[in-house]
C-alpha atoms as a PDB file:
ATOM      1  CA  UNK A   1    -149.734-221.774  63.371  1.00  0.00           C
ATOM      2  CA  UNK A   2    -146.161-222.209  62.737  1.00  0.00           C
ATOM      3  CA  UNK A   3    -145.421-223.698  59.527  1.00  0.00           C
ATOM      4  CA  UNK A   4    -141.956-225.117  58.320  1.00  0.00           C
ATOM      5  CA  UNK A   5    -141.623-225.148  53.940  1.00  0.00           C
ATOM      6  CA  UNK A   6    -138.748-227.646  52.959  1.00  0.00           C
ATOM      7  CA  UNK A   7    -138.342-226.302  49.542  1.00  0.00           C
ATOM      8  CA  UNK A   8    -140.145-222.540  50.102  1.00  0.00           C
ATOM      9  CA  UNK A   9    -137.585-221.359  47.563  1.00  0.00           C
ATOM     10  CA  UNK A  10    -139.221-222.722  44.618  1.00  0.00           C
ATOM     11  CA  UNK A  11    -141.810-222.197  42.325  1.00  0.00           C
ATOM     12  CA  UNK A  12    -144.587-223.835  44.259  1.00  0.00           C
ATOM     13  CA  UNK A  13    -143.075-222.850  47.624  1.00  0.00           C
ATOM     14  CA  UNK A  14    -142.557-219.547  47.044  1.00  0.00           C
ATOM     15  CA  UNK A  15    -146.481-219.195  46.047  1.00  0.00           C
ATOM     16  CA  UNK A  16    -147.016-221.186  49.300  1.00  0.00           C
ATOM     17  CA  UNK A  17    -145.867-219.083  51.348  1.00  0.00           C
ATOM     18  CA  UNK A  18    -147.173-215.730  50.545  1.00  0.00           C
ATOM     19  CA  UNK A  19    -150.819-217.558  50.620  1.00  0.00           C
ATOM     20  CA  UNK A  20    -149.881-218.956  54.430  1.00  0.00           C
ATOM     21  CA  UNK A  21    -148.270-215.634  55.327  1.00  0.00           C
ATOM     22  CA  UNK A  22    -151.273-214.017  53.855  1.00  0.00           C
ATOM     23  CA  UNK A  23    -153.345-216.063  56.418  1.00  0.00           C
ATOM     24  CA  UNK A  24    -151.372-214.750  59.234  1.00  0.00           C
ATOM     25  CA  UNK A  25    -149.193-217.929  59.845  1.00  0.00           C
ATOM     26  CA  UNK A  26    -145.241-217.490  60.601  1.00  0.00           C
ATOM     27  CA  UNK A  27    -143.210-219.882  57.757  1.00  0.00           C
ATOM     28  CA  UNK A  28    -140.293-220.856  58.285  1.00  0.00           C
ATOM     29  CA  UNK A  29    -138.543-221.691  54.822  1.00  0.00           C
ATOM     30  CA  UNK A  30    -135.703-224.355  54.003  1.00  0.00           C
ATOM     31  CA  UNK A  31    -133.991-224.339  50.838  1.00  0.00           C
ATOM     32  CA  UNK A  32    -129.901-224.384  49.160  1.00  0.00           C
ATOM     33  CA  UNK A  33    -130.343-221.226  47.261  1.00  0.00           C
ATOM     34  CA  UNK A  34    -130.252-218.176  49.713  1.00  0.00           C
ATOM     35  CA  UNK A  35    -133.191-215.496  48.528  1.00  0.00           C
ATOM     36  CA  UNK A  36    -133.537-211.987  48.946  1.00  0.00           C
ATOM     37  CA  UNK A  37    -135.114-211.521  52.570  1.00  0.00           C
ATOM     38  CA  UNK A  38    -136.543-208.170  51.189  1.00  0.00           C
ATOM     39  CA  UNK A  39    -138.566-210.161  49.179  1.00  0.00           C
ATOM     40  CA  UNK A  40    -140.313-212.103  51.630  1.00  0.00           C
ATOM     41  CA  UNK A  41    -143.470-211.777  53.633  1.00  0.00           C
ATOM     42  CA  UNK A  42    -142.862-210.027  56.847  1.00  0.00           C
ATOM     43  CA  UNK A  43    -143.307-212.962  58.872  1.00  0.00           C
ATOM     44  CA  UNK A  44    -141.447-215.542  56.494  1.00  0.00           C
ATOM     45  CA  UNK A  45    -137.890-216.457  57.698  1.00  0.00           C
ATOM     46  CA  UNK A  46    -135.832-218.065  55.399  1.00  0.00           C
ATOM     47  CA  UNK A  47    -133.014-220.637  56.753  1.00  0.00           C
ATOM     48  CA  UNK A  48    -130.218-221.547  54.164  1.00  0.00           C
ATOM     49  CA  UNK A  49    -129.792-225.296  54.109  1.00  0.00           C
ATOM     50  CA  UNK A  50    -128.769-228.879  52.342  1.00  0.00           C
ATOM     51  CA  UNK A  51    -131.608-231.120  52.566  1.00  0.00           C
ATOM     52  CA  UNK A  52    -129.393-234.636  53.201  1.00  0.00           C
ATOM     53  CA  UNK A  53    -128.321-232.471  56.170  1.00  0.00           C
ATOM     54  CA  UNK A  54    -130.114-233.890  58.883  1.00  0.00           C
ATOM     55  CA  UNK A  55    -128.848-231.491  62.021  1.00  0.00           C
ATOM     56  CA  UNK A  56    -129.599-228.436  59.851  1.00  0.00           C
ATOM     57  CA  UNK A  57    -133.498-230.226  58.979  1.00  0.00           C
ATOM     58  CA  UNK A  58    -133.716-231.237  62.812  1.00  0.00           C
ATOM     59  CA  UNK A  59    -132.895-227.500  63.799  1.00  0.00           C
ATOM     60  CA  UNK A  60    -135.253-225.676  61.339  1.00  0.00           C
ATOM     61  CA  UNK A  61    -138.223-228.347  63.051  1.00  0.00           C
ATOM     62  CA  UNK A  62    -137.897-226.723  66.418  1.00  0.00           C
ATOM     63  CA  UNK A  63    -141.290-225.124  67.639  1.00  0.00           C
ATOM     64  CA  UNK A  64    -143.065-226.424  64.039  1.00  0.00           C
ATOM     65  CA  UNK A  65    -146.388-227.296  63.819  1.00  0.00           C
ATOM     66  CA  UNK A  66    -147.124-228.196  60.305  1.00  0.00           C
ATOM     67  CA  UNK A  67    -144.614-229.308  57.518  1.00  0.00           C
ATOM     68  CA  UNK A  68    -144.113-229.154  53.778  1.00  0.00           C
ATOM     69  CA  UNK A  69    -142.391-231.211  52.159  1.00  0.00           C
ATOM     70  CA  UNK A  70    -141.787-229.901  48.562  1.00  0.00           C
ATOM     71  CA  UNK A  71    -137.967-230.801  48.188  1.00  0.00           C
ATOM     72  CA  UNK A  72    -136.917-233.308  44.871  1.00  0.00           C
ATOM     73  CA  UNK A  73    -132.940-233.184  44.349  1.00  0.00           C
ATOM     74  CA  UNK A  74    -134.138-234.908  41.192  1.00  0.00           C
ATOM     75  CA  UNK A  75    -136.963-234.683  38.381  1.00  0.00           C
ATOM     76  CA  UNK A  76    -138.079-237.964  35.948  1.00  0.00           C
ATOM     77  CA  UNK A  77    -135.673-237.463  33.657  1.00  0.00           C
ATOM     78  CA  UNK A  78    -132.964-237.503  35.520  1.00  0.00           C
ATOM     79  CA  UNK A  79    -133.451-239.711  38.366  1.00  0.00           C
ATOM     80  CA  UNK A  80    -132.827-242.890  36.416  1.00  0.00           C
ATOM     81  CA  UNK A  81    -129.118-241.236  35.563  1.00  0.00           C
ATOM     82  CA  UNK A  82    -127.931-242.194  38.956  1.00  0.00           C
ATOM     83  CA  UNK A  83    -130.774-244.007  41.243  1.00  0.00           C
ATOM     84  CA  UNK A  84    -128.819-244.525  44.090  1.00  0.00           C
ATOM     85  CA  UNK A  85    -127.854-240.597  44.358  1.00  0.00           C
ATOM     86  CA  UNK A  86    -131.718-240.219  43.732  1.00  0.00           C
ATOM     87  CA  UNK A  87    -132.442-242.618  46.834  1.00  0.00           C
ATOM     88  CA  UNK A  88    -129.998-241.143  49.145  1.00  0.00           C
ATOM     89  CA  UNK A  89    -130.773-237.622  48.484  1.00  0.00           C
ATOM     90  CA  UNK A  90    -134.572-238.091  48.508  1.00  0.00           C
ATOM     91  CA  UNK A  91    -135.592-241.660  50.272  1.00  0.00           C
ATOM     92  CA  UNK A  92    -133.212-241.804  52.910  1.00  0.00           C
ATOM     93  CA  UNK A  93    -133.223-237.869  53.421  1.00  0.00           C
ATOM     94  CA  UNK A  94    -137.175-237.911  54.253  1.00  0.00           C
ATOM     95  CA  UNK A  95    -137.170-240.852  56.287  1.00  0.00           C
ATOM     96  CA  UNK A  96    -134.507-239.258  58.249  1.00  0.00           C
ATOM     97  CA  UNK A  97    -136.724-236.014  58.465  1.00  0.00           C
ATOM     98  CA  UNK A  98    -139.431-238.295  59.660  1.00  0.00           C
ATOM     99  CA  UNK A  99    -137.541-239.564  62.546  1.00  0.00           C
ATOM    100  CA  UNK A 100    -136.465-235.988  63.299  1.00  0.00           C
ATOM    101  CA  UNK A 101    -139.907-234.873  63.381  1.00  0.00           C
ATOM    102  CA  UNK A 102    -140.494-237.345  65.777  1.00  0.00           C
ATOM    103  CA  UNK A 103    -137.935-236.813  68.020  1.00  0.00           C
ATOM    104  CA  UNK A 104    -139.418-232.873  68.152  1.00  0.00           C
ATOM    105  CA  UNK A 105    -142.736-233.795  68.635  1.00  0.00           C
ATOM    106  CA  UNK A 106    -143.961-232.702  65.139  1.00  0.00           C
ATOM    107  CA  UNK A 107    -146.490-234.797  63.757  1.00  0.00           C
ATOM    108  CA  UNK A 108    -147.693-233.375  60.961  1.00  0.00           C
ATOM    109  CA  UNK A 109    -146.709-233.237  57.199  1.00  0.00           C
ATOM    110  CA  UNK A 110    -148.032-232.518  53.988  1.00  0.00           C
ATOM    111  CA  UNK A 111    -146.023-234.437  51.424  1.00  0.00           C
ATOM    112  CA  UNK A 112    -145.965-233.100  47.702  1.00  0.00           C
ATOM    113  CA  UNK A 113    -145.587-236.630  45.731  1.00  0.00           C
ATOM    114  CA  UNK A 114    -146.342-236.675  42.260  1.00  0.00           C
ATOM    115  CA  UNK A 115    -149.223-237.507  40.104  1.00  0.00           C
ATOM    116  CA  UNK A 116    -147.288-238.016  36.830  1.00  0.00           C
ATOM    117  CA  UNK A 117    -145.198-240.670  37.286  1.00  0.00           C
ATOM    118  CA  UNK A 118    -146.530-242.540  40.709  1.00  0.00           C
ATOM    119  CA  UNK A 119    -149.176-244.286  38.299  1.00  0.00           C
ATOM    120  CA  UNK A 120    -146.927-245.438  35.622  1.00  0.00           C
ATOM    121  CA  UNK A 121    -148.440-246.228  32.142  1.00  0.00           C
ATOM    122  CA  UNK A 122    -152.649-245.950  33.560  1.00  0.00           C
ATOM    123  CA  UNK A 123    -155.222-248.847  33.061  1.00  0.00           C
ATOM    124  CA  UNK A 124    -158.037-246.253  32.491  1.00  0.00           C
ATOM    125  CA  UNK A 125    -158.398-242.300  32.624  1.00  0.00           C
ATOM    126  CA  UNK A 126    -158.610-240.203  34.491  1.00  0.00           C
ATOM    127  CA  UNK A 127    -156.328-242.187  37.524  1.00  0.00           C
ATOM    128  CA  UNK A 128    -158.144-242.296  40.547  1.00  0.00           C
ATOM    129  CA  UNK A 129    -155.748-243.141  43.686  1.00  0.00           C
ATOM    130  CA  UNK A 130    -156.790-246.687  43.839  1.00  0.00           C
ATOM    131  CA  UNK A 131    -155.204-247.009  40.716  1.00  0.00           C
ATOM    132  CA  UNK A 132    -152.038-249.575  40.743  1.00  0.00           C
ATOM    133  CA  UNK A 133    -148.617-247.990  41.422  1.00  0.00           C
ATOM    134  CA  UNK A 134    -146.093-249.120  38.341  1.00  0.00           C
ATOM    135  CA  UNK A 135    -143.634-246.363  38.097  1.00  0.00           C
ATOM    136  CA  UNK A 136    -141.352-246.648  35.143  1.00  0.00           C
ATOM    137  CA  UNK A 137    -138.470-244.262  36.764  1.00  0.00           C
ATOM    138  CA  UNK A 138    -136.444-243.840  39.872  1.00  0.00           C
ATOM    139  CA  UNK A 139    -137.945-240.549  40.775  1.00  0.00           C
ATOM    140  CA  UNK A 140    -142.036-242.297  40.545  1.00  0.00           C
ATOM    141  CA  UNK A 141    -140.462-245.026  42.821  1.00  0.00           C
ATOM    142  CA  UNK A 142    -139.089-243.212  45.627  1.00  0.00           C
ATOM    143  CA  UNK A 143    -141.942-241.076  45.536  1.00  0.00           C
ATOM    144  CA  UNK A 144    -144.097-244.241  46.513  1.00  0.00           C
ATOM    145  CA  UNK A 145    -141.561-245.216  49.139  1.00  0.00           C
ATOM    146  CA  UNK A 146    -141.933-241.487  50.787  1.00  0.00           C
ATOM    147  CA  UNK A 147    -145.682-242.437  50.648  1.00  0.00           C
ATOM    148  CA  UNK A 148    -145.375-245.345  52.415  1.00  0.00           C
ATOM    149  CA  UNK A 149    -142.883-244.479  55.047  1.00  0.00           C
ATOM    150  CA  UNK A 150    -145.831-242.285  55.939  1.00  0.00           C
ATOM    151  CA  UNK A 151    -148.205-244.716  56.261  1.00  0.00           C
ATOM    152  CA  UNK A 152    -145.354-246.384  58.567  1.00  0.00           C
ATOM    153  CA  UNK A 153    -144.539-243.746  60.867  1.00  0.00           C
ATOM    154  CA  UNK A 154    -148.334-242.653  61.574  1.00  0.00           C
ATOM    155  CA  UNK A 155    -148.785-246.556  62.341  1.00  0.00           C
ATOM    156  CA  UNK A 156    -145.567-246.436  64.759  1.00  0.00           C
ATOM    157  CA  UNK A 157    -145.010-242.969  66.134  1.00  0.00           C
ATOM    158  CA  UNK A 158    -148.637-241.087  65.098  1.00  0.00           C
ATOM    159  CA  UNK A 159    -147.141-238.926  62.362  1.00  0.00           C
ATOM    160  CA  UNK A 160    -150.483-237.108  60.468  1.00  0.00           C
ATOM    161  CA  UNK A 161    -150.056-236.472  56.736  1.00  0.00           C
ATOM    162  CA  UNK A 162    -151.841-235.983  53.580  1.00  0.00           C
ATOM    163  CA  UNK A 163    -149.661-237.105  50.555  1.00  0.00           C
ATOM    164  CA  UNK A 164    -150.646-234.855  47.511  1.00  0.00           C
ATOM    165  CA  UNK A 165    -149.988-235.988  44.099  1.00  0.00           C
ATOM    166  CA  UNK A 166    -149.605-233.408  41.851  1.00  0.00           C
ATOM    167  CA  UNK A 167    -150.142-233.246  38.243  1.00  0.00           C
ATOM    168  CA  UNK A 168    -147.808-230.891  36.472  1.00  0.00           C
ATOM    169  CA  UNK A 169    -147.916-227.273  37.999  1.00  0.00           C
ATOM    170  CA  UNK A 170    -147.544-223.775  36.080  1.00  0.00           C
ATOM    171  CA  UNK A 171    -148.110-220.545  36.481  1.00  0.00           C
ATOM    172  CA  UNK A 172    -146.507-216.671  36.788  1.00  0.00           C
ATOM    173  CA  UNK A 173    -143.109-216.978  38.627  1.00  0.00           C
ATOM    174  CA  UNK A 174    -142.309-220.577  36.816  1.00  0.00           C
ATOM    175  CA  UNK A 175    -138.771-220.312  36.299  1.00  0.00           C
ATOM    176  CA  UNK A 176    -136.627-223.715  35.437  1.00  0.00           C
ATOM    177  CA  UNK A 177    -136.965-223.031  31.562  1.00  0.00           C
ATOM    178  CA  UNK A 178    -136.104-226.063  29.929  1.00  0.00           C
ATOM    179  CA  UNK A 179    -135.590-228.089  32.745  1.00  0.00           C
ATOM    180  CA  UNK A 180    -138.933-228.356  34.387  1.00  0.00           C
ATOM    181  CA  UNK A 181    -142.189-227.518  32.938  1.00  0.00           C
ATOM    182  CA  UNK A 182    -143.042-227.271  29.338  1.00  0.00           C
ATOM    183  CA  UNK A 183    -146.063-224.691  29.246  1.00  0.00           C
ATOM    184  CA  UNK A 184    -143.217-222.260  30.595  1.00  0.00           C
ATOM    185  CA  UNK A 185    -140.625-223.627  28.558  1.00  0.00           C
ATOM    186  CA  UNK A 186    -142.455-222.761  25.369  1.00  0.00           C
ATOM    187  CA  UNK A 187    -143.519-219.385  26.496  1.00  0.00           C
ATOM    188  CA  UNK A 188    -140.181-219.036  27.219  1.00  0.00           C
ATOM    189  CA  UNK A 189    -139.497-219.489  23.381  1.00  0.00           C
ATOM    190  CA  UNK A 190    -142.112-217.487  21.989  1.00  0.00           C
ATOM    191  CA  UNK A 191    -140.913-214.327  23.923  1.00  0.00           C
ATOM    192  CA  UNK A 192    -137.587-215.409  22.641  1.00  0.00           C
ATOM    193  CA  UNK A 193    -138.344-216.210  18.963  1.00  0.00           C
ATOM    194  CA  UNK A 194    -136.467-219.777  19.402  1.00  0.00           C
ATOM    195  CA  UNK A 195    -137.496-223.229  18.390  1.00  0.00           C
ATOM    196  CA  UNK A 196    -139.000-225.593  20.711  1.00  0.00           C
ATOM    197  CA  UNK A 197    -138.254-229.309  21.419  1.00  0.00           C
ATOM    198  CA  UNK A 198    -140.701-232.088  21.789  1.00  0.00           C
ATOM    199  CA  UNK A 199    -139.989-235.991  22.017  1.00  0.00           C
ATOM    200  CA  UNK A 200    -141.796-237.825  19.492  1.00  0.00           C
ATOM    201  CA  UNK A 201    -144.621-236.418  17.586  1.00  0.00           C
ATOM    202  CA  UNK A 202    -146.982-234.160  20.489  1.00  0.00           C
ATOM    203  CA  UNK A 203    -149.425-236.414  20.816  1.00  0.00           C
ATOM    204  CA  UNK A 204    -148.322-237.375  24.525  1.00  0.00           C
ATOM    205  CA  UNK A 205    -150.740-236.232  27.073  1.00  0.00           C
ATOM    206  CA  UNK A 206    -150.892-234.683  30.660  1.00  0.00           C
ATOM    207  CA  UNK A 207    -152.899-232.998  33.447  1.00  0.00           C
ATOM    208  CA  UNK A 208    -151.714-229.522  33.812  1.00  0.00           C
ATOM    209  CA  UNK A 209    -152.832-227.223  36.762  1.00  0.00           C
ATOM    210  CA  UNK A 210    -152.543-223.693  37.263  1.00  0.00           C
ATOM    211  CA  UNK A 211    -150.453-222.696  40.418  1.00  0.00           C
ATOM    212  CA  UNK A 212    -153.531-220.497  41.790  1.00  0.00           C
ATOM    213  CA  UNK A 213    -155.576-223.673  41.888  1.00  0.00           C
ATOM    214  CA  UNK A 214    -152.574-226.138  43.248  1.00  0.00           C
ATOM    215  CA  UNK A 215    -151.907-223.391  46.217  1.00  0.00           C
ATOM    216  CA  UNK A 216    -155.912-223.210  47.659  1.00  0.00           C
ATOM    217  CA  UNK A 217    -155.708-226.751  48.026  1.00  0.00           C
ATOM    218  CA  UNK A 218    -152.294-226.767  49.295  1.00  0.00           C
ATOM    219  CA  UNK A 219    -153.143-224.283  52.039  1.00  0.00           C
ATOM    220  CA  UNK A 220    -156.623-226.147  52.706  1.00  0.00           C
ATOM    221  CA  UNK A 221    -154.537-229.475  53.516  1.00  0.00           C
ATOM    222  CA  UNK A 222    -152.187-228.179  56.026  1.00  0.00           C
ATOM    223  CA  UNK A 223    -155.222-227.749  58.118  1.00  0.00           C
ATOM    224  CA  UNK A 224    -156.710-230.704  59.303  1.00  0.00           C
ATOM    225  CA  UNK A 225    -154.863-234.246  58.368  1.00  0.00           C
ATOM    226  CA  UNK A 226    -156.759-236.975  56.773  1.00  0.00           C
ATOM    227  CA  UNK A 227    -153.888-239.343  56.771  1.00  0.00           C
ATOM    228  CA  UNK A 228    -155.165-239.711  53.278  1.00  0.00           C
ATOM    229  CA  UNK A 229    -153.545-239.777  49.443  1.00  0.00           C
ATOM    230  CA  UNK A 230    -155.353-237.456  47.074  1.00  0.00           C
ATOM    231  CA  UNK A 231    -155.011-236.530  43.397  1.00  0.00           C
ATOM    232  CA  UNK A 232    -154.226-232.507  42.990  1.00  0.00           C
ATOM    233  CA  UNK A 233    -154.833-232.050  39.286  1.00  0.00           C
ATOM    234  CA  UNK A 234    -157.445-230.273  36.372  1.00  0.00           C
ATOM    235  CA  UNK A 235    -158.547-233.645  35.469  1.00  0.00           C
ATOM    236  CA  UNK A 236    -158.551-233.044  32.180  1.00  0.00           C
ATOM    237  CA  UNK A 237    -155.708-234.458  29.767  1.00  0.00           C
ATOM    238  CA  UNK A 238    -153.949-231.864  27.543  1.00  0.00           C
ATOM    239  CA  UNK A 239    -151.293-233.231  24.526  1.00  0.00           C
ATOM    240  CA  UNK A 240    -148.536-231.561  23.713  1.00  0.00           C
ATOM    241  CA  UNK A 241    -150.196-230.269  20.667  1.00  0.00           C
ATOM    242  CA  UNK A 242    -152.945-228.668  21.986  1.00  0.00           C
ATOM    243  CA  UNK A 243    -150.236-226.677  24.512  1.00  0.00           C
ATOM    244  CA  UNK A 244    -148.727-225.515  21.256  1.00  0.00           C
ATOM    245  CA  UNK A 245    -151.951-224.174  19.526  1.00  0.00           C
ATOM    246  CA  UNK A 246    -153.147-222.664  22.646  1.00  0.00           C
ATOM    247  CA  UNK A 247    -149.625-220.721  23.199  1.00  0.00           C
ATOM    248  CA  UNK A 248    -149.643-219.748  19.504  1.00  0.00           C
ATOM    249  CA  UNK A 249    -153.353-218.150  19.732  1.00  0.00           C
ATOM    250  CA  UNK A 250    -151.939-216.380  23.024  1.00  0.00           C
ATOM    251  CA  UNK A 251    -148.913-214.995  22.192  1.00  0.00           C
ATOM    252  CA  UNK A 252    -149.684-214.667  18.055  1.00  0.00           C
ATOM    253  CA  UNK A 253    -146.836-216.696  16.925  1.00  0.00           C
ATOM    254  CA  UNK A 254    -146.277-219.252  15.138  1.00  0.00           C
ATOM    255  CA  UNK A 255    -143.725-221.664  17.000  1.00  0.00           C
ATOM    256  CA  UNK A 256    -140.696-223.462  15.279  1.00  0.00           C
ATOM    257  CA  UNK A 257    -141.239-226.973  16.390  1.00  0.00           C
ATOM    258  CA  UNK A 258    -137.930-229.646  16.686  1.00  0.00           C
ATOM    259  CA  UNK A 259    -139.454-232.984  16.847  1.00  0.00           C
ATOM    260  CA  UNK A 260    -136.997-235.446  18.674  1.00  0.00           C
ATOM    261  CA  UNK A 261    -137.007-239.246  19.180  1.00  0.00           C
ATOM    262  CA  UNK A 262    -139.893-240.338  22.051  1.00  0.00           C
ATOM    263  CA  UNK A 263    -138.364-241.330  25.245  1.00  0.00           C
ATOM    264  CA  UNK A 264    -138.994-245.106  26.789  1.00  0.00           C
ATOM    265  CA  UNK A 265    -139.902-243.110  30.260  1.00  0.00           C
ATOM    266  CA  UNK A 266    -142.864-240.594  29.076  1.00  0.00           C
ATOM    267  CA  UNK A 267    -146.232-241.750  29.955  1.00  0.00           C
ATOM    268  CA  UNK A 268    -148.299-241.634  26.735  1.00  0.00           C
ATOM    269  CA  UNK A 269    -151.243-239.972  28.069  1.00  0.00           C
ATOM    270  CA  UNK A 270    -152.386-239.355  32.014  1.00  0.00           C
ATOM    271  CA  UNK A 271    -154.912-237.584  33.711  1.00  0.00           C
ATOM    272  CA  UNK A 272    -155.875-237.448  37.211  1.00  0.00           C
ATOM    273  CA  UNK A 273    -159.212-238.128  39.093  1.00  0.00           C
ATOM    274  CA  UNK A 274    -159.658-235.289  41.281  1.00  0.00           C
ATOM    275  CA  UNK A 275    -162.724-235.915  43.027  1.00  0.00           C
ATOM    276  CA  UNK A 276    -161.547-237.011  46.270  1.00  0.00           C
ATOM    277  CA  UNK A 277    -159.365-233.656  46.818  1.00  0.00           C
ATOM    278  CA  UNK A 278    -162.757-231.940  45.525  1.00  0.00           C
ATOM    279  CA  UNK A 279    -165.369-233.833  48.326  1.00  0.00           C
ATOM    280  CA  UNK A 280    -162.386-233.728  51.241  1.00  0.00           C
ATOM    281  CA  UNK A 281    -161.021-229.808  50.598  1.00  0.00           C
ATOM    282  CA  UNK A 282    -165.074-228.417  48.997  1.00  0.00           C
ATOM    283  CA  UNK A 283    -162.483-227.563  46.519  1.00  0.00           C
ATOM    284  CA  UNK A 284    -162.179-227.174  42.307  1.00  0.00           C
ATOM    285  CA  UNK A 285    -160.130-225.888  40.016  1.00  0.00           C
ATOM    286  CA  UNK A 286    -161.116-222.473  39.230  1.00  0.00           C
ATOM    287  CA  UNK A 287    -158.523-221.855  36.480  1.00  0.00           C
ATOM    288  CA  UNK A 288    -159.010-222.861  32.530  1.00  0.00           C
ATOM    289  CA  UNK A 289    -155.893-223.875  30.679  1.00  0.00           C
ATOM    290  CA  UNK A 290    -156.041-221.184  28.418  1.00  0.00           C
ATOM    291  CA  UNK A 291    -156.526-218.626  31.265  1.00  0.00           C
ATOM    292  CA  UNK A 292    -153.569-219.764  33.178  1.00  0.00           C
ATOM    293  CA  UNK A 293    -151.440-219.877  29.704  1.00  0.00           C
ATOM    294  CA  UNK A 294    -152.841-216.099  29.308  1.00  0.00           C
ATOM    295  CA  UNK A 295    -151.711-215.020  32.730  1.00  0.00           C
ATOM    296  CA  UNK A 296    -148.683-216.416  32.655  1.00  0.00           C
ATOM    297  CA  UNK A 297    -147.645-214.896  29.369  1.00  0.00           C
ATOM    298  CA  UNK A 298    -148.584-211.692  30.653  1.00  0.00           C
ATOM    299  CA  UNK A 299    -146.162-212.253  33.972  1.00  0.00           C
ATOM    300  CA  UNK A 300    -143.522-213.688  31.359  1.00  0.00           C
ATOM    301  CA  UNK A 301    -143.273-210.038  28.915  1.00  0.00           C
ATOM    302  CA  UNK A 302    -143.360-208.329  31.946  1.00  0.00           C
ATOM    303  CA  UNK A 303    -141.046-209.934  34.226  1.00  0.00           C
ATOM    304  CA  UNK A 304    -138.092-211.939  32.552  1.00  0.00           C
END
């Protein structure tokens, strides 16, 4: 199988991959920042390239079988800075990949959406993907568009998919300290002896999964299209709190904590229903929070 990787630069895509080279696939990666070939699985190829530019998309497509779609030009807290940027870099960039996968007879994709902010403030927990969609910023909004310009392209041209939403990913190799990702934001601090940052007073929860976990799915649902959504998470919420008492028993530290006003876009507290990912993919996560903290520690002292 050839498989094309918008976004095989980053931290999940990078992870991907090595697990689909592993398998004996070719990959074909997309992505702005060039990488060191050396670095890459023999039969990876890595193509330098702006997402919003459609020719450059259209020519990495040719002779695809499968894609990934793991690109964001945005994250939550930044997408409501400038929503239209966020639309036209995002929205209007995958809709025009959708069309160019049609017009080179690819027609199927594996979307990476997002399980944290698709939901919005949840009725119940854990979310299963019947819940309603009321996303309270730009980036959870254009996600659901992506999701259901799928829908609209397998009804009209027979493009396959299976949207993924993701809870929030970590693991050894996590690298946007401070940006994206608290679990390796923290660790981050620990190694470094810094205080930490956290809006409003830790309690907020979320559904962390270790990378390991998110990539044997992952690889499972490039396989065989459902044209289905499913939750990719732990299923089990985790506040901010407990990340900080689990990280201090790890690394034995004690961390300097900055408490800073909550922000109107944070969920309170979200986790995610897995059990449709589990029956589809005979799939689970095999990787406890404190086990994925521990190994990612470990990768942290000996890499950075």
């Amino acid at each position: 199988m050839n498989y094309l990787v918008l976004g095989g630069n980053g931290f999940i895509g990078m992870h991907l991959v090595k697990a689909l080279c592993n398998e004996g696939h070719d990959v074909r990666m997309f992505g702005r920042r060039p990488v060191d070939s050396e670095s890459l699985p023999e039969n990876a190829k890595y193509i330098t390239g702006d997402f919003t530019d459609t020719p450059a998309v259209a020519q990495a497509l040719v002779g695809v079988d499968v894609v990934y779609h793991l690109i964001s030009t945005t994250i939550p807290s930044s997408s409501n800075l400038d929503m239209v940027a966020d639309i036209q870099a995002n929205l209007v960039s995958t809709v025009r990949l959708l069309q160019a996968m049609v017009d080179a007879g690819v027609n199927k994709i594996v979307f990476f959406s997002s399980g944290g902010t698709v939901y919005g403030n949840p009725d119940s927990n854990p979310i299963q993907e019947s819940h309603p969609l009321n996303p309270i910023c730009s980036y959870g909004v254009v996600k659901v568009a992506i999701e259901k310009y799928l829908f609209l392209f397998k009804q009209l041209h027979g493009v396959e998919y299976n949207i993924l939403r993701v809870s929030n990913p970590y693991g050894p190799n996590q690298q946007r300290f401070g940006v994206q990702g608290v679990i390796p934001t923290f660790l981050l601090k620990a190694l470094k002896n810094e205080p930490i940052s956290i809006w409003g007073d830790g309690s907020i929860e979320r559904d962390y999964i270790y990378i390991n976990d998110l990539i044997h799915v992952s690889v499972s649902a490039g396989k065989v299209m459902h044209n289905e959504i499913y939750n990719i998470s732990s299923g089990i919420p985790v506040s901010i709190n407990q990340i900080i008492e689990v990280i201090e028993s790890i690394t034995n530290k004690k961390l300097m904590i900055n408490k800073l006003p909550p922000r109107n876009f944070d969920v309170q507290s979200i986790a995610l229903d897995n059990s449709k990912a589990q029956r589809h993919f005979d799939w689970s996560p095999a990787y406890a929070l404190r086990e994925g903290v521990s190994v990612s520690w470990d990768w942290l002292k000996n890499n950075y």
